[in-house]
Protein backbone atom coordinates (compact mmCIF):
# COMPACT_ATOMS: atom_id res chain seq x y z
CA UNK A 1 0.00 0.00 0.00
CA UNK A 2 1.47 3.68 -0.70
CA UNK A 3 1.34 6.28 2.00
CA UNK A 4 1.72 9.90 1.46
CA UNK A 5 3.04 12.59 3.66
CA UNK A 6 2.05 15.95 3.20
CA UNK A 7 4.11 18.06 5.11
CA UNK A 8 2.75 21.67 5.52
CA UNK A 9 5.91 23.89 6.97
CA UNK A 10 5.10 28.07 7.29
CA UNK A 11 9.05 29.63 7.49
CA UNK A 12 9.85 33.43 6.61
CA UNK A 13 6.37 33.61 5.11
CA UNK A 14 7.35 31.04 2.48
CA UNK A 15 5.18 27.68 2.54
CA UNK A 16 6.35 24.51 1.32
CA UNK A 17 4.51 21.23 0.52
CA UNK A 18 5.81 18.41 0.31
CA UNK A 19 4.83 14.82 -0.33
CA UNK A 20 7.30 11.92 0.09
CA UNK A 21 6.34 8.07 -0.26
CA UNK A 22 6.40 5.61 2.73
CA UNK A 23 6.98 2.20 4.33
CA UNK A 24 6.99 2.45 7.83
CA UNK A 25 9.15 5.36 8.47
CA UNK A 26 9.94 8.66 6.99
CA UNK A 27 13.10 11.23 6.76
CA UNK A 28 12.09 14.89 6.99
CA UNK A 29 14.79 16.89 6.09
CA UNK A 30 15.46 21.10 6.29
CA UNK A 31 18.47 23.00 6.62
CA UNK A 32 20.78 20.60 6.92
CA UNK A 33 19.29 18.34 9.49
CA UNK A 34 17.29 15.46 9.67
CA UNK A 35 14.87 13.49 11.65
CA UNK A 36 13.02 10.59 11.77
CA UNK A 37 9.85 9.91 12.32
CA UNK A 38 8.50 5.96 12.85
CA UNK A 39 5.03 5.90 11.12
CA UNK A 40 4.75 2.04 11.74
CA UNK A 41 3.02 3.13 14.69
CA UNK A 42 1.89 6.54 14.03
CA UNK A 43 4.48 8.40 16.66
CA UNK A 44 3.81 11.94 15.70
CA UNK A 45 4.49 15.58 17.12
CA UNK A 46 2.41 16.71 20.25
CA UNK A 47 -0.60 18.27 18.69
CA UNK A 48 -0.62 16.45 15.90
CA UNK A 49 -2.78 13.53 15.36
CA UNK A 50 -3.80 11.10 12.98
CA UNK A 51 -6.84 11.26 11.67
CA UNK A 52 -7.96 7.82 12.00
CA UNK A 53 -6.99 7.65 15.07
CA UNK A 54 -9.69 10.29 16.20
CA UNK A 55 -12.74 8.34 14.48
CA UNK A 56 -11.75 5.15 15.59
CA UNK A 57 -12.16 6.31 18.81
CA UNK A 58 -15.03 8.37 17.79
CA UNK A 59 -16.40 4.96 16.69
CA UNK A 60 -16.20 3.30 19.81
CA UNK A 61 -17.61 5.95 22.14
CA UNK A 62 -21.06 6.23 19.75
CA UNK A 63 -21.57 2.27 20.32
CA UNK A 64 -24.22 1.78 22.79
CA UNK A 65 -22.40 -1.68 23.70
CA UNK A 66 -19.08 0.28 24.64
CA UNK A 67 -18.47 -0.14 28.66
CA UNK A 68 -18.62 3.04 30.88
CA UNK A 69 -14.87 2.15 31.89
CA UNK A 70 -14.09 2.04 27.86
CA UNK A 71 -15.66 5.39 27.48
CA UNK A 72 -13.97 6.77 29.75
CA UNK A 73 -10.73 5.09 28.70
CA UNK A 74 -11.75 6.64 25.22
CA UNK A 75 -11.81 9.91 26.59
CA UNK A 76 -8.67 10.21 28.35
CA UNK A 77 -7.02 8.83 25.38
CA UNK A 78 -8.83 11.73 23.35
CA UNK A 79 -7.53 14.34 25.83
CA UNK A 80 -3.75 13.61 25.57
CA UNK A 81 -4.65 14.72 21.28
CA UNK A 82 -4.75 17.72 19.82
CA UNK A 83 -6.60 17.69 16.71
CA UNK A 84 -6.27 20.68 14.23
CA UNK A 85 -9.24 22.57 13.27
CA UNK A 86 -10.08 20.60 10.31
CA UNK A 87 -10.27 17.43 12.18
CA UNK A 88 -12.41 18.48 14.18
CA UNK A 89 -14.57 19.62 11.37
CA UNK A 90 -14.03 16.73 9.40
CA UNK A 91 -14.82 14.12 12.00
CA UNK A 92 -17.40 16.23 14.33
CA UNK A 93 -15.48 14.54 17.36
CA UNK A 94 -15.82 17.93 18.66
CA UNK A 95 -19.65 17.80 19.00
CA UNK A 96 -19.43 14.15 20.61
CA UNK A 97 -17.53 15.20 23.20
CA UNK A 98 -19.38 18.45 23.72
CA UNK A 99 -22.74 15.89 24.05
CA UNK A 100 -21.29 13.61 26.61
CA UNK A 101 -20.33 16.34 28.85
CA UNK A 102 -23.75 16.10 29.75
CA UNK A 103 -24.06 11.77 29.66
CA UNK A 104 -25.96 10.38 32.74
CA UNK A 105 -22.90 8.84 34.18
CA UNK A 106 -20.73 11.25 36.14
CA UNK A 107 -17.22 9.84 35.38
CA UNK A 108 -17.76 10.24 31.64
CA UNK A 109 -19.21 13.53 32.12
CA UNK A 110 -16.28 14.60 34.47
CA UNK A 111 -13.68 12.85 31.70
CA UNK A 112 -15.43 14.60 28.52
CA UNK A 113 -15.46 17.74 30.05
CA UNK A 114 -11.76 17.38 30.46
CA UNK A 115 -11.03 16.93 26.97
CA UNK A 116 -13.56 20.09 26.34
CA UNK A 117 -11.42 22.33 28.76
CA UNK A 118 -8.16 21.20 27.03
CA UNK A 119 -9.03 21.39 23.68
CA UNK A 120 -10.59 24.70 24.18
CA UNK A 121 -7.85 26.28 25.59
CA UNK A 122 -5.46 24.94 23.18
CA UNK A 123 -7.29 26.39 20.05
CA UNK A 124 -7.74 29.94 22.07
CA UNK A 125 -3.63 30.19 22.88
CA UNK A 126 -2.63 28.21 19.16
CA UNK A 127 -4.55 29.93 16.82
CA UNK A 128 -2.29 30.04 13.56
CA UNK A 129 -0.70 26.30 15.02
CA UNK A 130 0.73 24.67 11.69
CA UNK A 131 -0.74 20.85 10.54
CA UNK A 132 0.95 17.49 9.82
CA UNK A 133 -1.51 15.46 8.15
CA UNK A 134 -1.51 11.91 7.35
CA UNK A 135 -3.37 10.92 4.26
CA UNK A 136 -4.38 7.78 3.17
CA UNK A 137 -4.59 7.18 -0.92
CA UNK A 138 -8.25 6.64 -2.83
CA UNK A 139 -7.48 2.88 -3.57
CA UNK A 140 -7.15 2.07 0.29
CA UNK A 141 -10.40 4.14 1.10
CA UNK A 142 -11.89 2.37 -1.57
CA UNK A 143 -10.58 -1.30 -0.13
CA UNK A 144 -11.97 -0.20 3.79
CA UNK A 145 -14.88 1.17 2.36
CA UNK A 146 -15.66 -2.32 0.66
CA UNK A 147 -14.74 -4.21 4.11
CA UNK A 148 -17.46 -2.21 5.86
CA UNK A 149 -19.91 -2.92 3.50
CA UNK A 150 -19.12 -6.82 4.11
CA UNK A 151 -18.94 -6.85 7.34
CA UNK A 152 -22.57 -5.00 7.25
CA UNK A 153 -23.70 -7.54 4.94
CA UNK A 154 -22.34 -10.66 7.36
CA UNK A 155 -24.06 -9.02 10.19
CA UNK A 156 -27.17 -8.09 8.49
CA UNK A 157 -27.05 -4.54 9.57
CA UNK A 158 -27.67 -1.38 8.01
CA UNK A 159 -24.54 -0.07 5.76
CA UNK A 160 -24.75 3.58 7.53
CA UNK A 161 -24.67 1.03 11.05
CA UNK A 162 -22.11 1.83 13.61
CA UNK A 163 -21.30 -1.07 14.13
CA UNK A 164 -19.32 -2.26 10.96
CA UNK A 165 -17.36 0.82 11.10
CA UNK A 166 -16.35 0.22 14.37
CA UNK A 167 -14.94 -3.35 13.62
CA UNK A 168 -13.41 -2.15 10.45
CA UNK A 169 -11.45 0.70 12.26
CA UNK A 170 -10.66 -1.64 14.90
CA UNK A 171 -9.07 -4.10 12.57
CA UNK A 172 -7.25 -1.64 10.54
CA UNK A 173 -5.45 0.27 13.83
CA UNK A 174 -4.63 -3.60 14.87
CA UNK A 175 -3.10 -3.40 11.68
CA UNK A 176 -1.04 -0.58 12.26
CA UNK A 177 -3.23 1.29 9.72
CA UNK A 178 -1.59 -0.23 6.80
CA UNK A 179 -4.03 -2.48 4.27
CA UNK A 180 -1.37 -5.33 4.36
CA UNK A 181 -1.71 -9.45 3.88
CA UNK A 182 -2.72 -9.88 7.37
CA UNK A 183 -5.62 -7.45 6.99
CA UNK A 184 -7.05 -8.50 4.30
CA UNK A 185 -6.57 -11.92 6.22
CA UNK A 186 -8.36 -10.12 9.16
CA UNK A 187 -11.10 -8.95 7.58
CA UNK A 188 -11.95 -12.25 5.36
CA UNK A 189 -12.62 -14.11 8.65
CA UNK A 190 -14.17 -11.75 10.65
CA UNK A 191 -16.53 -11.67 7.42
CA UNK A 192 -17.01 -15.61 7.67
CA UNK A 193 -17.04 -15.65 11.16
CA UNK A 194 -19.71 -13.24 11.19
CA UNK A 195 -21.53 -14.80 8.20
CA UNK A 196 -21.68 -18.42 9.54
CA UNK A 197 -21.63 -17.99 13.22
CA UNK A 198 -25.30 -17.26 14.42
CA UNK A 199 -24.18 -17.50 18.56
CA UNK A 200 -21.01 -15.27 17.60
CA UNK A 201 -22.92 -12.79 14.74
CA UNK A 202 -25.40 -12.21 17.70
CA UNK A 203 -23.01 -11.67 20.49
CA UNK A 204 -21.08 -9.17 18.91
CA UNK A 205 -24.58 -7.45 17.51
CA UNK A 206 -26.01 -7.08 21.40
CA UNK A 207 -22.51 -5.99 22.96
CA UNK A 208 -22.11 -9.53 24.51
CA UNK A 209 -18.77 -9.85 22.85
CA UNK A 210 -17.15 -6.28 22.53
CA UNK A 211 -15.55 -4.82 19.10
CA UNK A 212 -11.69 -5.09 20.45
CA UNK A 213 -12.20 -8.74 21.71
CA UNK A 214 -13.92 -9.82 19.00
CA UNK A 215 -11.17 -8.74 16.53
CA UNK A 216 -8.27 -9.49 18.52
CA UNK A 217 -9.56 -13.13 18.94
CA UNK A 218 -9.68 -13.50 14.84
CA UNK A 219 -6.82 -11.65 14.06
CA UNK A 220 -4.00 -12.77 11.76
C-alpha cells in the first residue's frame, strides 16, 4: 500500500509542501538536518494527530455496547490529542464530546469535560498552530470502504450502522493502519465468522462480545 506525507511547513512567510512516499518510516529533512519519524506506529508531534486515530475512537464511544470504563478510557485517550481545526470539522469529534459532557454517568461527564477544557484552551492560545496530516490514498479508502460494506452484509445490519465501522477501524489500527496481507486476512474471517456464526454474529450485535475482543480473537 502507498502512503503519502504531506508536510505543511510556514518559514519566513514562504510555505512549502511536500509529499514523500512511505513504508513504515519517513526522513524529513530542512536545513541541513534530519529526523526521523516511525510511522509504523503513528508516533507523531504533540498536537498532531492522525486522523484515524480520532474516528476510531469516535467509533467506539457512539456504540451503545461500549463499557462506561471504555468510554472513559476513550476519553482520556482523546484528551492527551490535539486535533487541528479541520479534524475536528471533518470528523465532528468535537460535537461528541461536547454531548457527553452532559451523559448520565458522572465519570464520563467529568472525563469529557476534560477533553472540552483542554481542547478549548489549546485552540484559544494556538490559533495560527501549523498541521501534519496523514493521508491515506483513494485505492485504500476504496478497499476499507468495501470491508465495511461486508462486514454490514455478514451481520445483516444497516450499511450507515455503527457497528461495521467500528470493527473495520478496529481491525485496521490492529493493523497498524496499513491495508497489508494480514488485513485483508483479518477482515476475510471476521466476514465468515460473522456470516456463519449465528451464537457469535449475535453476540457481537447485542454488545455480549465487545468490538476489540472480537477482533483481537480472529486476528491474523
Amino acid at each position: 500500500m502507498e502512503n503519502f506525507l504531506k508536510l505543511d511547513i510556514d518559514r519566513a512567510n514562504i510555505s512549502n509542501f511536500i509529499r514523500i512516499r512511505i513504508s513504515n518510516s519517513i526522513l524529513m529533512i530542512g536545513k541541513g538536518r534530519h529526523k526521523k519519524i516511525d510511522l509504523e506506529n503513528r508516533l507523531c508531534p504533540v498536537g498532531v494527530v492522525v486522523v484515524e486515530e480520532i474516528r476510531r475512537l469516535k467509533s467506539k464511544l457512539q456504540l451503545e455496547s461500549t463499557s462506561k470504563e471504555e468510554m472513559v478510557e476513550s476519553l482520556n485517550k482523546l484528551g492527551q490529542k490535539i486535533p487541528p481545526r479541520h479534524v475536528m470539522l471533518d470528523t465532528k469529534i468535537g460535537k461528541l464530546v461536547n454531548k457527553l459532557r452532559k451523559h448520565e454517568d458522572s465519570d464520563i461527564r467529568k472525563a469529557a469535560r476534560r477533553v472540552y477544557v483542554k481542547w478549548k484552551e489549546h485552540f484559544v492560545s494556538h490559533a495560527e498552530r501549523p498541521v501534519i496530516e496523514v493521508m491515506c490514498d483513494t485505492k485504500t479508502d476504496k478497499m476499507r470502504t468495501s470491508g465495511k460494506k461486508l462486514l454490514a452484509g455478514s451481520l445483516e445490519l444497516e450499511e450507515s450502522h455503527n457497528l461495521p465501522d467500528a470493527i473495520e477501524r478496529e481491525a485496521f489500527y490492529h493493523h497498524k493502519r496499513l491495508i497489508s496481507y494480514d488485513y485483508r486476512r483479518t477482515m476475510r474471517t471476521l466476514v465468515f465468522t460473522l456470516k456463519n456464526n449465528e451464537d457469535i454474529r449475535q453476540k457481537v450485535i447485542t454488545g455480549e462480545l465487545k468490538v476489540p475482543e472480537f477482533v483481537q480473537t480472529y486476528k491474523k
